[in-house]
C-alpha atoms as a PDB file:
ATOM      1  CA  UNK A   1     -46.865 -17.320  51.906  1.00  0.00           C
ATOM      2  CA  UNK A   2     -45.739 -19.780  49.326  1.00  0.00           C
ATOM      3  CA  UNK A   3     -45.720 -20.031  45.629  1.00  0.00           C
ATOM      4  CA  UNK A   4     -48.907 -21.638  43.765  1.00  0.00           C
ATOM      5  CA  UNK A   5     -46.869 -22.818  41.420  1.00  0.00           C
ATOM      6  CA  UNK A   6     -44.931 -25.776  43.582  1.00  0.00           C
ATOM      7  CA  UNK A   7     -45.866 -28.483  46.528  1.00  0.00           C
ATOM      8  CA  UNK A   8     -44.912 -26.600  49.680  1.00  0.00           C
ATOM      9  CA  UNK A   9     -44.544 -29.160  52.529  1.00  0.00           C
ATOM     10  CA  UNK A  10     -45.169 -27.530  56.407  1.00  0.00           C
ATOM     11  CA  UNK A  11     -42.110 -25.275  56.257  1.00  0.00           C
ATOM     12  CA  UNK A  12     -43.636 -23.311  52.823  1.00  0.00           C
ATOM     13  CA  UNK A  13     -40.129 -24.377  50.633  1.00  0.00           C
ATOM     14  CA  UNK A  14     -40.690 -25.532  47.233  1.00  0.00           C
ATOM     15  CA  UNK A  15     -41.070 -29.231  47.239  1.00  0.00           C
ATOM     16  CA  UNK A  16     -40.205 -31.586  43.616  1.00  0.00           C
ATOM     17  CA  UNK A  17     -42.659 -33.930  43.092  1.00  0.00           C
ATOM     18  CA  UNK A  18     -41.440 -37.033  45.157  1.00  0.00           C
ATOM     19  CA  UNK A  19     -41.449 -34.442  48.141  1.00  0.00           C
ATOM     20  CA  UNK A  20     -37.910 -33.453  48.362  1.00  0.00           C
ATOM     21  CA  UNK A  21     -36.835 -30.104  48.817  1.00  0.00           C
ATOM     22  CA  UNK A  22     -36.450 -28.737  45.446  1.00  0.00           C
ATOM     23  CA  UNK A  23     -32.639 -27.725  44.908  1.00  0.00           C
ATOM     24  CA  UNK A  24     -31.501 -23.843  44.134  1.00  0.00           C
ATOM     25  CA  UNK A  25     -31.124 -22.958  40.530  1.00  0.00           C
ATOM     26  CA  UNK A  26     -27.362 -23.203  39.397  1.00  0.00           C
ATOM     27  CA  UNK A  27     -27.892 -19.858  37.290  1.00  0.00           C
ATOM     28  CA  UNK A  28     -29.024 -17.782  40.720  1.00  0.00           C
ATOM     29  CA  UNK A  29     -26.373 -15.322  41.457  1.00  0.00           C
ATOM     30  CA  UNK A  30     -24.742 -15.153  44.588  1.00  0.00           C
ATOM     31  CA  UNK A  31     -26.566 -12.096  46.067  1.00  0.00           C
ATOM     32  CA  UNK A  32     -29.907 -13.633  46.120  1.00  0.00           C
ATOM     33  CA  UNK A  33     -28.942 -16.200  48.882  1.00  0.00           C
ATOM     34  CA  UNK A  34     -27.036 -13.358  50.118  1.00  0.00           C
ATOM     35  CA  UNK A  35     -30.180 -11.487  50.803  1.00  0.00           C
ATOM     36  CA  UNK A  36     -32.176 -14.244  53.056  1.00  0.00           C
ATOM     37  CA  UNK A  37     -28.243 -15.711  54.682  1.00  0.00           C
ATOM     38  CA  UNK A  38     -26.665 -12.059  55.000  1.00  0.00           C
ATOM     39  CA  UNK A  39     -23.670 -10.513  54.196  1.00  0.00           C
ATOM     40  CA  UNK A  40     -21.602 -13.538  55.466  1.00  0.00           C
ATOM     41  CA  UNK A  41     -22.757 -15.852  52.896  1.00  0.00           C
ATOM     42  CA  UNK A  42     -19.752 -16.078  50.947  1.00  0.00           C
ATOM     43  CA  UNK A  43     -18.050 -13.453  51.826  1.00  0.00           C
ATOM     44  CA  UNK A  44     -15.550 -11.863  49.297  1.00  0.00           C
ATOM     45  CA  UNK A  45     -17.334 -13.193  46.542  1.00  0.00           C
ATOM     46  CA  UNK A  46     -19.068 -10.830  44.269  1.00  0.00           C
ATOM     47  CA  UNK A  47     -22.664 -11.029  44.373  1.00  0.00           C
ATOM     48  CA  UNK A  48     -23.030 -11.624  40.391  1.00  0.00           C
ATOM     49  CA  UNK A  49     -21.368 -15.055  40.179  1.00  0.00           C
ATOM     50  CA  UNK A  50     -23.058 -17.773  39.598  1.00  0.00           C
ATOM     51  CA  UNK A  51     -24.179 -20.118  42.640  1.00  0.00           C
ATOM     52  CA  UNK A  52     -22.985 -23.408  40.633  1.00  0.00           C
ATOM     53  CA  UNK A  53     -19.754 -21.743  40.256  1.00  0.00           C
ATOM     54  CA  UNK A  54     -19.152 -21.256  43.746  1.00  0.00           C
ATOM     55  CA  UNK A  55     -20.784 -24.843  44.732  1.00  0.00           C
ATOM     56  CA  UNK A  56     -18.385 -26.190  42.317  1.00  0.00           C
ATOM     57  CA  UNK A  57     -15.784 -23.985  43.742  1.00  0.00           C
ATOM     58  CA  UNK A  58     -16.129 -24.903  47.322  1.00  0.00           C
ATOM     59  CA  UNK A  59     -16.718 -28.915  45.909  1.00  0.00           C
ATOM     60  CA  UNK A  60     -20.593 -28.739  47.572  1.00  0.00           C
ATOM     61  CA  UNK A  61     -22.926 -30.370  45.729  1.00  0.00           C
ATOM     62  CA  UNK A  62     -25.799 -28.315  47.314  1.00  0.00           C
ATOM     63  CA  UNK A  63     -26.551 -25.048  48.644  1.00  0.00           C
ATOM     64  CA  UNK A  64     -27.317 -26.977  52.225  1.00  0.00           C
ATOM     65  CA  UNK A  65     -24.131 -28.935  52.074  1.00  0.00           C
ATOM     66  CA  UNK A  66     -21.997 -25.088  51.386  1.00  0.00           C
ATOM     67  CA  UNK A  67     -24.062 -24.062  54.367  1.00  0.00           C
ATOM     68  CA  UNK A  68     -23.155 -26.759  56.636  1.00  0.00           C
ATOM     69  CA  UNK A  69     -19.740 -26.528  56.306  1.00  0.00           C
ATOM     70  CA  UNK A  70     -19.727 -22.507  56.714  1.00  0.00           C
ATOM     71  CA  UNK A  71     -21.171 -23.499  60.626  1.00  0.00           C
END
């Protein structure tokens, strides 16, 4: 499954080099997390804003930490 291009650890995710998870691009739009987390993922947000613009929105500093809180 994974990319060539990055360390995958055992759960195939993109890995930086000191083996942390490698954090989501600030320019992805908000429909591409959208497609894996579903139409809930922020809902009433249009799917071409930016995903740093909602982190900063929400005050997240992470895609995991906007997830958390949505639970």
């Amino acid at each position: 499954m994974g990319n060539h291009n990055c360390n995958e650890g055992l759960d195939d995710r993109c890995r930086d080099g000191d083996g942390s998870i490698r954090r989501k691009r600030g320019d992805t739009l908000v429909g591409t997390p959208r497609r894996e987390y579903g139409d809930a993922f922020a809902p009433g947000v249009r799917s071409d804003k930016r995903l740093d613009s909602l982190l900063e929105e929400a005050g997240a500093n992470s895609l995991s930490e906007y997830l958390g809180r949505r639970r």
